[in-house]
PDB file of N, CA and C in Angstrom:
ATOM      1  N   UNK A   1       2.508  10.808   8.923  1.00  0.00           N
ATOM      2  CA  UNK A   1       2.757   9.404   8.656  1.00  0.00           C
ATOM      3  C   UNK A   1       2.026   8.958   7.390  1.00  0.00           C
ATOM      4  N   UNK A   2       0.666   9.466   7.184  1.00  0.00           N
ATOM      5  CA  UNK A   2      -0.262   8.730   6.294  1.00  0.00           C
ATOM      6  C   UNK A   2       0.469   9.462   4.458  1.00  0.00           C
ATOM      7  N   UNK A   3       0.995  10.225   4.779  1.00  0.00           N
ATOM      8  CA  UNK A   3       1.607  11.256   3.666  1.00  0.00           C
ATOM      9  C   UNK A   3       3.179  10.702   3.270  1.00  0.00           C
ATOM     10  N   UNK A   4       4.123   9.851   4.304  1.00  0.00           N
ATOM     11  CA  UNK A   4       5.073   9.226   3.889  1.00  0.00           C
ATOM     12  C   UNK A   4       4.408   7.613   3.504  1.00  0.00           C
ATOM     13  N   UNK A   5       3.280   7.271   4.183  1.00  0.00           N
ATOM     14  CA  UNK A   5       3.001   5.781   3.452  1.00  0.00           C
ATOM     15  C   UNK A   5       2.595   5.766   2.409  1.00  0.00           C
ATOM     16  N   UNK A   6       1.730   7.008   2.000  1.00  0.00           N
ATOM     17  CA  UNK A   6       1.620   7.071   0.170  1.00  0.00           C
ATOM     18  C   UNK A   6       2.528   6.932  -0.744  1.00  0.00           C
ATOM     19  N   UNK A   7       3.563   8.037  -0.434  1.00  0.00           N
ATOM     20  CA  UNK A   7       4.157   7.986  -1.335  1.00  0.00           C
ATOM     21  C   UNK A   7       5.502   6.747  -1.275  1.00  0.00           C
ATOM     22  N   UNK A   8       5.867   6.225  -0.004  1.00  0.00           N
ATOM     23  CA  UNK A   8       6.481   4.963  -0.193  1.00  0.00           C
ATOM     24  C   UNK A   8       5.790   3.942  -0.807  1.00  0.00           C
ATOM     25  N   UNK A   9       4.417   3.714  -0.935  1.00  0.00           N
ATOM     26  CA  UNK A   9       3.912   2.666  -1.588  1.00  0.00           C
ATOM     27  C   UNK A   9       3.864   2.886  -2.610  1.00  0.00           C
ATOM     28  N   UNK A  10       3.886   3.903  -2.715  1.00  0.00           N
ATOM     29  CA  UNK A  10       3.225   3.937  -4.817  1.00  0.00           C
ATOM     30  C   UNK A  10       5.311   3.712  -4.960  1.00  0.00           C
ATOM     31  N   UNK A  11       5.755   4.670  -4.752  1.00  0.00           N
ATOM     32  CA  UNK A  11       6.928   4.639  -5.098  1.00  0.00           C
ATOM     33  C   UNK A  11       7.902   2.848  -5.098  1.00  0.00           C
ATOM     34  N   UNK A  12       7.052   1.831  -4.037  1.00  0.00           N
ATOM     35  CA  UNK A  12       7.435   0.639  -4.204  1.00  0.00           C
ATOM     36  C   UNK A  12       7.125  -0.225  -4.816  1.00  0.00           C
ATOM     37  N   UNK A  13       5.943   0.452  -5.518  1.00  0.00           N
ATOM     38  CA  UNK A  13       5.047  -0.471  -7.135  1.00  0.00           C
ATOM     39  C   UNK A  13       5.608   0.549  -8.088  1.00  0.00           C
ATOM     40  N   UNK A  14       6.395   1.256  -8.270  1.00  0.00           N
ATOM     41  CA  UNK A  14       6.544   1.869  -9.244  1.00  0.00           C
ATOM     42  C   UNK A  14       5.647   2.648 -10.031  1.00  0.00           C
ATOM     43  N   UNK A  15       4.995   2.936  -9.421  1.00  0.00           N
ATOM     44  CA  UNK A  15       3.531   4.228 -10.298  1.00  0.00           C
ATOM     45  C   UNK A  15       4.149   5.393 -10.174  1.00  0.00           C
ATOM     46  N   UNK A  16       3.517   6.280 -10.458  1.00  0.00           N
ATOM     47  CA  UNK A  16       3.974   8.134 -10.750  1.00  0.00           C
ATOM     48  C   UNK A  16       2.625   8.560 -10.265  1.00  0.00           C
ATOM     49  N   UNK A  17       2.888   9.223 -10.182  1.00  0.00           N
ATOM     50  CA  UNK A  17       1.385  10.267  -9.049  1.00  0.00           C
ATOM     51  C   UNK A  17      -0.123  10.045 -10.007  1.00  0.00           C
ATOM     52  N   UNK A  18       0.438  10.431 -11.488  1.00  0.00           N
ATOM     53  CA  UNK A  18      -0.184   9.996 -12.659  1.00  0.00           C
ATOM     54  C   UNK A  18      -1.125   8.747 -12.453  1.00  0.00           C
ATOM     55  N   UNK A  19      -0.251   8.017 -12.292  1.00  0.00           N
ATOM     56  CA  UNK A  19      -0.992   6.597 -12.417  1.00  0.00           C
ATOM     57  C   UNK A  19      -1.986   6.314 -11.273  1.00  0.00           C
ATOM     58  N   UNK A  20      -1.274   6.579 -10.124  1.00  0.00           N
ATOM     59  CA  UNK A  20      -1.951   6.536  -8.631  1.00  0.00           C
ATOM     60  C   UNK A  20      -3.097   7.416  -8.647  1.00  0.00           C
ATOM     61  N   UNK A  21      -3.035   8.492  -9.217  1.00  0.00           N
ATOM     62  CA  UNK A  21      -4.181   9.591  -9.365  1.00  0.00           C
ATOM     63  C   UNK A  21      -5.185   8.940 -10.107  1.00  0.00           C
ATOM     64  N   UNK A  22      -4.606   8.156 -11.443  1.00  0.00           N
ATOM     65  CA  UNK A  22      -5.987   7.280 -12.225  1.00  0.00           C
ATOM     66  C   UNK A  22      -6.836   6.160 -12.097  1.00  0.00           C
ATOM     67  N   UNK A  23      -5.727   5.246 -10.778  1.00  0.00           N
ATOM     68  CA  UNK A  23      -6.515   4.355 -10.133  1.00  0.00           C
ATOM     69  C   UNK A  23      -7.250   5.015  -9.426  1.00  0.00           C
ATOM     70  N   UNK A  24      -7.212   5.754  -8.742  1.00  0.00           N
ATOM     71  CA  UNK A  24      -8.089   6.237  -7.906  1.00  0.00           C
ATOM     72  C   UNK A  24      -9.086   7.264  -8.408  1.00  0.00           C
ATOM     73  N   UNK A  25      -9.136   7.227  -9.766  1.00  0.00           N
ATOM     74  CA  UNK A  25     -10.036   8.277 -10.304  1.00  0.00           C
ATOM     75  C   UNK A  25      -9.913  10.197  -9.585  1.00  0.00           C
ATOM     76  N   UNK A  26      -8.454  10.480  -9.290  1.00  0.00           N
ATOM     77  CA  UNK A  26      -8.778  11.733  -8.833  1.00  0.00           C
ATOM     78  C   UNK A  26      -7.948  12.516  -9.503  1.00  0.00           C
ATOM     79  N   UNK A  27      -7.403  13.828  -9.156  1.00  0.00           N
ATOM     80  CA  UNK A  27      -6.256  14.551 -10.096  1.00  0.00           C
ATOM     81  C   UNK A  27      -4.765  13.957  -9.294  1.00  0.00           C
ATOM     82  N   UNK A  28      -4.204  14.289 -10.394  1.00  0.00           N
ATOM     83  CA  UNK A  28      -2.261  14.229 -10.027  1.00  0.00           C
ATOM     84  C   UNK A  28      -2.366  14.901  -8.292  1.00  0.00           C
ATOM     85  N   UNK A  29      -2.707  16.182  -8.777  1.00  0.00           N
ATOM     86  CA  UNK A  29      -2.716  17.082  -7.515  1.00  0.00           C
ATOM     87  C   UNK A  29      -3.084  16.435  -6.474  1.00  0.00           C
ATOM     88  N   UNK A  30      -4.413  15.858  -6.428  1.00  0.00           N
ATOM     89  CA  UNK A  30      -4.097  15.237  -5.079  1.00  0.00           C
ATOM     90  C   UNK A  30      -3.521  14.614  -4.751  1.00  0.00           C
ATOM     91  N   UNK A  31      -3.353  13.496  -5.306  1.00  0.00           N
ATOM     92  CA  UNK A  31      -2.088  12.930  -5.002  1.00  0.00           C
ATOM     93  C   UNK A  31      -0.835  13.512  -4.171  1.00  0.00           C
ATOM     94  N   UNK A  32      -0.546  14.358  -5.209  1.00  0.00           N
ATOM     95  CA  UNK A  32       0.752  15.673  -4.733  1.00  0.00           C
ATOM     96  C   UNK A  32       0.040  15.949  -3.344  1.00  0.00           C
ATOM     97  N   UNK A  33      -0.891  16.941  -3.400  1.00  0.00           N
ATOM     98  CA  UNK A  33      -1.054  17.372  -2.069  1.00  0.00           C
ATOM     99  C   UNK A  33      -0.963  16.297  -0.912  1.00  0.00           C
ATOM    100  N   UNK A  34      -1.769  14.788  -0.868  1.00  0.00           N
ATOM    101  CA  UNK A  34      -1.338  14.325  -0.127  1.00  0.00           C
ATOM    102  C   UNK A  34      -0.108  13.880   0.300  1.00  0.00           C
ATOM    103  N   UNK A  35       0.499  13.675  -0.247  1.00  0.00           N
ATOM    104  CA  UNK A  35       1.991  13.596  -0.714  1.00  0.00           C
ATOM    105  C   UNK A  35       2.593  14.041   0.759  1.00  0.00           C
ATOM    106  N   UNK A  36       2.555  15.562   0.154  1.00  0.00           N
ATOM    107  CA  UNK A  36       3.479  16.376   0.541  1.00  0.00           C
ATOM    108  C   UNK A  36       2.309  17.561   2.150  1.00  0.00           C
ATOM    109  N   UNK A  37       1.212  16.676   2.407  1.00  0.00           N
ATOM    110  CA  UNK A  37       1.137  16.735   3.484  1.00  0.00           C
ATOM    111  C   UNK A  37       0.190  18.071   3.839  1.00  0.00           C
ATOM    112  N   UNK A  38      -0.312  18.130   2.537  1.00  0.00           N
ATOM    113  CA  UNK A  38      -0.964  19.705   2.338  1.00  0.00           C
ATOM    114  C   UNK A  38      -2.185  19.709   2.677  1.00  0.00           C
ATOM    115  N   UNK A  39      -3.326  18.077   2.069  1.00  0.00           N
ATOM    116  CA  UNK A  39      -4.117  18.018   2.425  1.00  0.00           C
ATOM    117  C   UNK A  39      -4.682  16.435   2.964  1.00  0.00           C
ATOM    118  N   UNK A  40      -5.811  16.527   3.365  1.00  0.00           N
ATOM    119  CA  UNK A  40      -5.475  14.489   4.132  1.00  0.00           C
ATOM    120  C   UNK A  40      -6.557  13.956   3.174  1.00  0.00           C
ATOM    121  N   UNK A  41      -6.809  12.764   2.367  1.00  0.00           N
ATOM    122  CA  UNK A  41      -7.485  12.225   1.812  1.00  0.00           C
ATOM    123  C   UNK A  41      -8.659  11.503   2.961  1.00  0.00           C
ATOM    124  N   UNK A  42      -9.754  11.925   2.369  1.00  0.00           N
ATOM    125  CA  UNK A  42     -10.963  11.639   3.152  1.00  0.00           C
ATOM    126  C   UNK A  42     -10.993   9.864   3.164  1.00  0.00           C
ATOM    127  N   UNK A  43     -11.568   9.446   4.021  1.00  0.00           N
ATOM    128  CA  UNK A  43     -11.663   8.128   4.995  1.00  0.00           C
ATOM    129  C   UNK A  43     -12.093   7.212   3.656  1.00  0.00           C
ATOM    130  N   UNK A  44     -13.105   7.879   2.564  1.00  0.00           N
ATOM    131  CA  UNK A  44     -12.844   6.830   2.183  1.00  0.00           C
ATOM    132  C   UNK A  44     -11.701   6.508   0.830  1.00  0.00           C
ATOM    133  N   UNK A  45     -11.448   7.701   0.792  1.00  0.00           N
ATOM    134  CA  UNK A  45     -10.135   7.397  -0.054  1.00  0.00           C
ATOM    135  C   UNK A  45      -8.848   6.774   0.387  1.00  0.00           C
ATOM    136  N   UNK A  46      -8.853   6.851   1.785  1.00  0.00           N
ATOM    137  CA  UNK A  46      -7.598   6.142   2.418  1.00  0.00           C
ATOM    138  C   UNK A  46      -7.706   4.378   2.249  1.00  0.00           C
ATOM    139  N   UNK A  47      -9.174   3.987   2.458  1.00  0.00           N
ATOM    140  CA  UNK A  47      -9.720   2.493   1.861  1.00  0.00           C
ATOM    141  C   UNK A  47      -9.509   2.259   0.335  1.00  0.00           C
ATOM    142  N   UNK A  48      -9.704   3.205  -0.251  1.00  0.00           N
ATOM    143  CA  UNK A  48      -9.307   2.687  -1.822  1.00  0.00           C
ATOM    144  C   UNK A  48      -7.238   2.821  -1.777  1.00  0.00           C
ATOM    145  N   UNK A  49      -7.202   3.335  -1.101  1.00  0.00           N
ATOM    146  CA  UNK A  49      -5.672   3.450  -1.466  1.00  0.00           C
ATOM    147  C   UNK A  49      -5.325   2.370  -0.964  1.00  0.00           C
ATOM    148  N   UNK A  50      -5.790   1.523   0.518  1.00  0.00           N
ATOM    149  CA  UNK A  50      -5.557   0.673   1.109  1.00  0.00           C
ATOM    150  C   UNK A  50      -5.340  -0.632   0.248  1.00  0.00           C
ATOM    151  N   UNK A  51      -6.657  -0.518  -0.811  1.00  0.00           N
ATOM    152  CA  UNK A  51      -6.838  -1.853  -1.329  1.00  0.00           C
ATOM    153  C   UNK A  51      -6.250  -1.937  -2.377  1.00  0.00           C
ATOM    154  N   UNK A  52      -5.785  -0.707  -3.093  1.00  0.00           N
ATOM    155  CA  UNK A  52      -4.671  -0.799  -4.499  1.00  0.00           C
ATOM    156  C   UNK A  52      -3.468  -1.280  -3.813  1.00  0.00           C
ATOM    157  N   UNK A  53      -2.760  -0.749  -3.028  1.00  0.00           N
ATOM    158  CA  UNK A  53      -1.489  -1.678  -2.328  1.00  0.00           C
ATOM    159  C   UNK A  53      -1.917  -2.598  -1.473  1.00  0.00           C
ATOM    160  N   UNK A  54      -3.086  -3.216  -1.167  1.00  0.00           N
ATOM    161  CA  UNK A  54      -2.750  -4.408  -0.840  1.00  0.00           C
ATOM    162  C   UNK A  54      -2.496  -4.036   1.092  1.00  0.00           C
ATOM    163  N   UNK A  55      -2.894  -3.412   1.505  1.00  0.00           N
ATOM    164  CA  UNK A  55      -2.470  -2.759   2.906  1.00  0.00           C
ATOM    165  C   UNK A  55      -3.186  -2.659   3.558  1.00  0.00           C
ATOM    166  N   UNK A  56      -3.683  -2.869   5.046  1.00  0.00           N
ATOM    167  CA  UNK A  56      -4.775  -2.253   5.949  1.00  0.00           C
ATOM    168  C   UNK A  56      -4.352  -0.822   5.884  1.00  0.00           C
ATOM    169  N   UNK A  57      -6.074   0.109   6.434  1.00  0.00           N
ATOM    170  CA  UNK A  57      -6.054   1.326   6.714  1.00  0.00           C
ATOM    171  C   UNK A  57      -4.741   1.564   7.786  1.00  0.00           C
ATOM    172  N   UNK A  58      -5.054   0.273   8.964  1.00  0.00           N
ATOM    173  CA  UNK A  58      -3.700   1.043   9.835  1.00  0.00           C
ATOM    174  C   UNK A  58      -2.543   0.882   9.163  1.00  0.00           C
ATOM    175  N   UNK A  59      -2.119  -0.160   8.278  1.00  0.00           N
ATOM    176  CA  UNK A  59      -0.738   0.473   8.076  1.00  0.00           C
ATOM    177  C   UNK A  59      -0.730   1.845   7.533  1.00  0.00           C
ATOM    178  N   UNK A  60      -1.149   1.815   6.536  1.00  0.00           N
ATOM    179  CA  UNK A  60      -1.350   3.293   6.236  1.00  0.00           C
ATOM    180  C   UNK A  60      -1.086   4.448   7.108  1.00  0.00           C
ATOM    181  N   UNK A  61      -1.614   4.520   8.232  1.00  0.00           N
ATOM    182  CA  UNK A  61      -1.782   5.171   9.449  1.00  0.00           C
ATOM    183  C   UNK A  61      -0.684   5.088  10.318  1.00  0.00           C
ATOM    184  N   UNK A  62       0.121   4.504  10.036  1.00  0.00           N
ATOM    185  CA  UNK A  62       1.141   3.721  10.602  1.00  0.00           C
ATOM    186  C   UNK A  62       0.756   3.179  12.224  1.00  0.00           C
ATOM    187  N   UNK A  63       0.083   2.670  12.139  1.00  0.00           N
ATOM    188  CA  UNK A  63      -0.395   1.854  13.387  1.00  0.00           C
ATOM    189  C   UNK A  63      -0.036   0.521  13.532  1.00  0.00           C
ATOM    190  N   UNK A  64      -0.155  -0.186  12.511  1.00  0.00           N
ATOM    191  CA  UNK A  64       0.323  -1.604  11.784  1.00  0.00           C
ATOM    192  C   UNK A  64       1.706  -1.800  11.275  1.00  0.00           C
ATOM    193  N   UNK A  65       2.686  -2.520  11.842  1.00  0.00           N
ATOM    194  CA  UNK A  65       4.023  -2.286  10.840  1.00  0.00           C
ATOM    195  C   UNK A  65       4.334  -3.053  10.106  1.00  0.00           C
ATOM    196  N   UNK A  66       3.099  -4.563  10.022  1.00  0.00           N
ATOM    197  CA  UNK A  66       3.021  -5.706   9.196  1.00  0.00           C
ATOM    198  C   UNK A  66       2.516  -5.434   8.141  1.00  0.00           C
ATOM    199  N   UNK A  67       2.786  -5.971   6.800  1.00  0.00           N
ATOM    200  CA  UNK A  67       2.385  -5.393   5.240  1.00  0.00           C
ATOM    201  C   UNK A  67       1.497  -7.274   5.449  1.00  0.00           C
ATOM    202  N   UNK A  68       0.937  -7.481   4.699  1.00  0.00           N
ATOM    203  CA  UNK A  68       0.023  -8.621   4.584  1.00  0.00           C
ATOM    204  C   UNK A  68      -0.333  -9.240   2.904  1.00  0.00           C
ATOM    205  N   UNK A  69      -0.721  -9.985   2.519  1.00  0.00           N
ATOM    206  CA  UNK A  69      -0.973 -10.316   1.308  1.00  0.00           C
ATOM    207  C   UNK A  69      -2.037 -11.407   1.253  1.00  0.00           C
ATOM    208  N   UNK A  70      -2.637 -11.315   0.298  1.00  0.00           N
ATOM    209  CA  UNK A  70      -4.608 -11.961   0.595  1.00  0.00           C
ATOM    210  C   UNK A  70      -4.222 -13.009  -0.180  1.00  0.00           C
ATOM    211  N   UNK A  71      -4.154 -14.122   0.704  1.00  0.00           N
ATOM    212  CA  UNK A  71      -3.903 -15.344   0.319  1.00  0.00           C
ATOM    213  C   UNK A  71      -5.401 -16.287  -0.003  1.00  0.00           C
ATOM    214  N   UNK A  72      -6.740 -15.232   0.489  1.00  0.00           N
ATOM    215  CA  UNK A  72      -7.949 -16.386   0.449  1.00  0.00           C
ATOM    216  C   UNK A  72      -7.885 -17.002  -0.757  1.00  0.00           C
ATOM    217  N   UNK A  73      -8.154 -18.071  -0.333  1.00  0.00           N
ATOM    218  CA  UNK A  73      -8.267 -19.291  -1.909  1.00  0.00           C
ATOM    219  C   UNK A  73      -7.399 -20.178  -2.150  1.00  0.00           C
ATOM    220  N   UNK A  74      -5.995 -19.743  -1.726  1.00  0.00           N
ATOM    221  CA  UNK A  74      -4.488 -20.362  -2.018  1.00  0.00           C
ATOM    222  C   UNK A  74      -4.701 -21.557  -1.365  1.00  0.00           C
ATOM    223  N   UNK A  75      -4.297 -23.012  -1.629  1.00  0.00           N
ATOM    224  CA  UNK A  75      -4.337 -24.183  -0.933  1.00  0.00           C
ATOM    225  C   UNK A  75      -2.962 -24.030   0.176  1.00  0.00           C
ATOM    226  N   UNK A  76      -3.739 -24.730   1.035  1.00  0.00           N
ATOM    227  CA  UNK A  76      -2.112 -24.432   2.358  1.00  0.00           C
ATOM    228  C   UNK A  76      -0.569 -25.182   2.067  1.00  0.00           C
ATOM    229  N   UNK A  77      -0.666 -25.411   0.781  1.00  0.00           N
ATOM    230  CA  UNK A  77       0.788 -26.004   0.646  1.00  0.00           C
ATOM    231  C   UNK A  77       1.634 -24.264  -0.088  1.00  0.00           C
ATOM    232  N   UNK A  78       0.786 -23.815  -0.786  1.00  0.00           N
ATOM    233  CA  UNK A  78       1.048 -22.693  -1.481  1.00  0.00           C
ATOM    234  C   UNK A  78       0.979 -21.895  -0.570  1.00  0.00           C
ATOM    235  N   UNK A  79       0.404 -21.664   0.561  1.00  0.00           N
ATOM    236  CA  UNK A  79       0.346 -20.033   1.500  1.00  0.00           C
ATOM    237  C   UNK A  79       2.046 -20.527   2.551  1.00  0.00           C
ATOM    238  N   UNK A  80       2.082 -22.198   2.544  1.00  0.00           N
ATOM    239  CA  UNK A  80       3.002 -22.576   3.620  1.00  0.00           C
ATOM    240  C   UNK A  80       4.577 -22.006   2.186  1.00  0.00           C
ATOM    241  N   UNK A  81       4.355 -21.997   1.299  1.00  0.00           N
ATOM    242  CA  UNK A  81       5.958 -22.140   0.024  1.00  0.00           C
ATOM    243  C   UNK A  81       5.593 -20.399   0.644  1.00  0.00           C
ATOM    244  N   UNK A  82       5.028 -19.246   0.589  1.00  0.00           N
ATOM    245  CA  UNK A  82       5.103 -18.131   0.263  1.00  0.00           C
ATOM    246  C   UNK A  82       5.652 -17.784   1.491  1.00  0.00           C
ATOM    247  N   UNK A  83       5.176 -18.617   2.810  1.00  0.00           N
ATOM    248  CA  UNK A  83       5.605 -18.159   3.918  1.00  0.00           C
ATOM    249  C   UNK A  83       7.314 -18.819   4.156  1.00  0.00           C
ATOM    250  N   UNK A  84       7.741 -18.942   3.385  1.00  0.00           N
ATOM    251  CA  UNK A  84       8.849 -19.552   3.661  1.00  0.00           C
ATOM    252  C   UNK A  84       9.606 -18.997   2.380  1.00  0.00           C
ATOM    253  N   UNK A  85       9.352 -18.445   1.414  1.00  0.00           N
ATOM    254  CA  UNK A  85       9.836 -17.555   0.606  1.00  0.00           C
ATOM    255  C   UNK A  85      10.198 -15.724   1.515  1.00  0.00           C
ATOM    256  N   UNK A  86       8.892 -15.750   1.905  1.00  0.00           N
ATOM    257  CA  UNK A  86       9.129 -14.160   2.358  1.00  0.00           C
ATOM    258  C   UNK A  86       9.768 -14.532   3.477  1.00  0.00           C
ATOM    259  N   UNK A  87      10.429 -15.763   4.841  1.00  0.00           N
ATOM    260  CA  UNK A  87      11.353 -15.516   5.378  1.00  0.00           C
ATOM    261  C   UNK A  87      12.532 -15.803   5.253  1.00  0.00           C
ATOM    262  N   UNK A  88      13.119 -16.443   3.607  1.00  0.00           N
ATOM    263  CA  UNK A  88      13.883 -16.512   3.021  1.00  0.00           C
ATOM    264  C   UNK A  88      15.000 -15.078   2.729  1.00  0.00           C
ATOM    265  N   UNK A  89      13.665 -14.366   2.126  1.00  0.00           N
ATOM    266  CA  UNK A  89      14.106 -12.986   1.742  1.00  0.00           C
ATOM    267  C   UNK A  89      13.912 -11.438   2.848  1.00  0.00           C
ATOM    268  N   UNK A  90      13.727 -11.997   3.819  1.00  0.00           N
ATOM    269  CA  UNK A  90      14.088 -11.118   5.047  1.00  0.00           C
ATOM    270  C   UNK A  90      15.856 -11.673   5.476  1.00  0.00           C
ATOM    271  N   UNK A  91      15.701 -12.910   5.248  1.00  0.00           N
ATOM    272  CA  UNK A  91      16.751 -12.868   5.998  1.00  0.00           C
ATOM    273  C   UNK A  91      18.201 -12.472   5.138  1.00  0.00           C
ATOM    274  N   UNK A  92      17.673 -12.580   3.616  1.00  0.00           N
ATOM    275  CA  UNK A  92      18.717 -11.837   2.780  1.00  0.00           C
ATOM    276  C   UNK A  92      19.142  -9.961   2.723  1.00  0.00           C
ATOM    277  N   UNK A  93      18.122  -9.614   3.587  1.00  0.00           N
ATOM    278  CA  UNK A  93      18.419  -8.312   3.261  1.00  0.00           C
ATOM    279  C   UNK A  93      18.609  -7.745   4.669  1.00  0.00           C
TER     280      UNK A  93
END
């Protein structure tokens, strides 16, 4: 599971293993390897991956099937427009 949520996330921001490898300061390869399930990124690399997409560890894990977005700070007229945008666009697709 944790090896298809990588690469669906990067692949849904549009990065290349490249890029994902440089945020995270590691090689392409790992990347790849996690990828493709070869090797598991240690606990705390699954937290940095967490926080470049924006994701809890469990989704990642697939434990969580809710994606979330860090609204601290936003005044509640702005968190209430976003919440009514994103069920705008559920219901389009």
């Amino acid at each position: 599971m944790l090896a298809k949520q990588i690469r669906a996330l990067r692949l849904a921001n549009k990065m290349s293993q490249v890029e994902l490898a440089a945020a995270l300061n590691v090689t392409k390869q790992s990347v790849s390897n996690w990828e493709n399930d070869n090797i598991q990124p240690s606990v705390e690399m699954v937290v940095r991956i967490a926080d470049i997409f924006s994701v809890s560890v469990d989704y990642l894990l697939g434990l969580e099937r809710g994606r979330y977005i860090d609204v601290t700070g936003l005044p509640e007229e702005v968190v209430a427009h976003l919440r009514l945008l994103a069920d705008d666009l559920k219901k389009s697709l």
